[in-house]
Protein backbone atom coordinates (compact mmCIF):
# COMPACT_ATOMS: atom_id res chain seq x y z
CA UNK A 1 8.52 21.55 28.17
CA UNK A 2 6.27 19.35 25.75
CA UNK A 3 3.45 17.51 26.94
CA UNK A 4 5.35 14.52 25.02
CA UNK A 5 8.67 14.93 27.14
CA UNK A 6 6.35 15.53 30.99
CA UNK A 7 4.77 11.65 29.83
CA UNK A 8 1.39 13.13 29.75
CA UNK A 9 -1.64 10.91 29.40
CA UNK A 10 -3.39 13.42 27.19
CA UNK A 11 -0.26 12.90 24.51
CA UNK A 12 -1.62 10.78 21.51
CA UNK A 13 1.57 11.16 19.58
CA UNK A 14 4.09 13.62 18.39
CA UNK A 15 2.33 16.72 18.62
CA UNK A 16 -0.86 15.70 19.06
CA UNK A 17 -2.84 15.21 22.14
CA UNK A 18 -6.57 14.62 23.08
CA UNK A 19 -8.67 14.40 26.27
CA UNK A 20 -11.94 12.59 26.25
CA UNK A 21 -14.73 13.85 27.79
CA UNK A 22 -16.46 11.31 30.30
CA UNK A 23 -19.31 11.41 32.51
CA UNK A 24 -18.51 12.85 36.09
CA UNK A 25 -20.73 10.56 37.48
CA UNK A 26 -19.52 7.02 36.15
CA UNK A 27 -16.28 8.15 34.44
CA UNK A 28 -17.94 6.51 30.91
CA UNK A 29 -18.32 7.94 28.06
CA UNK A 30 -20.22 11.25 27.88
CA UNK A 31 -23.25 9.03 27.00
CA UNK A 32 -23.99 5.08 26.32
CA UNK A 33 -24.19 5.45 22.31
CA UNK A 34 -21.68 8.71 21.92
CA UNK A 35 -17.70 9.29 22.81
CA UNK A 36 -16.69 13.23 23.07
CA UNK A 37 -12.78 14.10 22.81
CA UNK A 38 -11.30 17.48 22.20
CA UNK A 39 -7.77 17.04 19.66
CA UNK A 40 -4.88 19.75 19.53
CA UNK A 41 -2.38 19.32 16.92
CA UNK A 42 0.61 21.57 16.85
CA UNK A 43 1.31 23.49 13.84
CA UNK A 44 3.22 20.77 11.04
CA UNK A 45 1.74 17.69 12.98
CA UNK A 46 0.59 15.05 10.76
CA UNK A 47 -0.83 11.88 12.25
CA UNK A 48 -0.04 8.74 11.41
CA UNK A 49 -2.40 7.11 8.90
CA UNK A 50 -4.89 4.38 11.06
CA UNK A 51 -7.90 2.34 9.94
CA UNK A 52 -11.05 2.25 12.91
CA UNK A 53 -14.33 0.22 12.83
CA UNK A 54 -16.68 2.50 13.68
CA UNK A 55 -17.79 6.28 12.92
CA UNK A 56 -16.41 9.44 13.43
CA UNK A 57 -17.60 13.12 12.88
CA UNK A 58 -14.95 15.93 13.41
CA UNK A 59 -15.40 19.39 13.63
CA UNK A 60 -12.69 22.06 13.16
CA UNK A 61 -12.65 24.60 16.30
CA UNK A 62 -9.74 26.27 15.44
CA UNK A 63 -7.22 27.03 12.70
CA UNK A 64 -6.60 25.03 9.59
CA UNK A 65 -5.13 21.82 8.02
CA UNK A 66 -6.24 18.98 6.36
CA UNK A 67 -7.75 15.53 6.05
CA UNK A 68 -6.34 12.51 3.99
CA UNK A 69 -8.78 9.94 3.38
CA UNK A 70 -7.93 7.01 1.48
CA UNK A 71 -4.85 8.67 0.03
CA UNK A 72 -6.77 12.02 -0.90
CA UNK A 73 -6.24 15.53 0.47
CA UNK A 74 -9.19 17.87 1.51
CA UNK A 75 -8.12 21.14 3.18
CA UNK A 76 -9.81 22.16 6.10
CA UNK A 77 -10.78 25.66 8.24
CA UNK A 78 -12.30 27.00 11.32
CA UNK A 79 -16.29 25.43 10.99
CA UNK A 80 -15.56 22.87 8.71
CA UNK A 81 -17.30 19.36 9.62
CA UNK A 82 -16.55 15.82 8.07
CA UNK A 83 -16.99 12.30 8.66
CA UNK A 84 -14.59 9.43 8.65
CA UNK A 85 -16.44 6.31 7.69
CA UNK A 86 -15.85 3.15 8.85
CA UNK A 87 -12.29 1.25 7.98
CA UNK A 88 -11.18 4.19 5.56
CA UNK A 89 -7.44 5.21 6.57
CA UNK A 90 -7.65 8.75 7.68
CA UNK A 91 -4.87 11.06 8.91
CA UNK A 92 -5.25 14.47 9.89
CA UNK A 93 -2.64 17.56 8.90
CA UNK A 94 -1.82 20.53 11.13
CA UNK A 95 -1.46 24.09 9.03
CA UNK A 96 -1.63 25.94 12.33
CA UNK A 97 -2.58 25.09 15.49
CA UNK A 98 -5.54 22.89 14.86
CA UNK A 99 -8.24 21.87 17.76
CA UNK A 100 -10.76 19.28 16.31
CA UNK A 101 -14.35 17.98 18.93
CA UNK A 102 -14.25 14.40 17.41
CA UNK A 103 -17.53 12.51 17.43
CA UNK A 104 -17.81 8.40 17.49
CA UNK A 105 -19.80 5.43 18.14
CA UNK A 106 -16.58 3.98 20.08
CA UNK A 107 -19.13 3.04 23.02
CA UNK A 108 -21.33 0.91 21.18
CA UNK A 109 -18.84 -0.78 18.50
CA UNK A 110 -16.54 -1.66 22.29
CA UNK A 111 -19.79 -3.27 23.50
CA UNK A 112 -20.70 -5.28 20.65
CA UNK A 113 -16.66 -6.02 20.33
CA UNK A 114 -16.23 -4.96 17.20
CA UNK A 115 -13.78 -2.88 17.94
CA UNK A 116 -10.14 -2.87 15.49
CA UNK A 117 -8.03 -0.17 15.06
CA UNK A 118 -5.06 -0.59 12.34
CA UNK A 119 -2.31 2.57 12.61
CA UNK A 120 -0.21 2.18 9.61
CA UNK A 121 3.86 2.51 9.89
CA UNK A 122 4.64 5.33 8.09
CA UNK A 123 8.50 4.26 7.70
CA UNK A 124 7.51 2.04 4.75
């Protein structure tokens, strides 16, 4: 059964689910300044296209796929690190089974409540 149909809180969307890491003693973020999630993405995933205020820095665990930032493609592997900057639309592309460790500044951005997140309809 998929994670999707069991109405798992880890589920993100469609093939794609994340679990943040949080600190065991205060169930917060991992630390004050720094959020920690782990992302799986099933092989032919992609994820819809969203805007964030705030920065991001993935790294690719496992297998391969692909970035799009502002409308452009760059292929990713096993290794590869990159950052999503601040407002650009992003989506991410699943060759294979893809595990990402995302990186952010969620925690402080949420404090200061700056925090906007635009996820673009993709039936347009």
């Amino acid at each position: 059964m998929l994670l999707e149909e069991e109405g798992q809180p880890a589920t993100v969307e469609q093939g794609h689910a994340a679990v943040r890491y949080v600190n065991p003693t205060t169930g917060g973020d991992v630390m004050p300044t720094i959020r920690a999630e782990f992302h799986r993405l099933r092989p032919g995933t992609q994820t819809r296209t969203r805007r964030e205020v705030g920065s991001t820095v993935f790294q690719v665990f496992e297998g391969r796929g692909a970035v799009v930032m502002n409308g452009q493609t760059h292929k990713l592997d096993k290794g590869d690190i990159f950052v999503i900057p601040s407002w650009v639309a992003w989506s991410l592309q699943a060759e294979t089974m893809f595990d990402l460790f995302r990186f952010s500044d969620a925690p402080i951005v949420e404090r200061l409540e700056f925090h906007r997140t635009l996820i673009e309809d993709q039936t347009r």
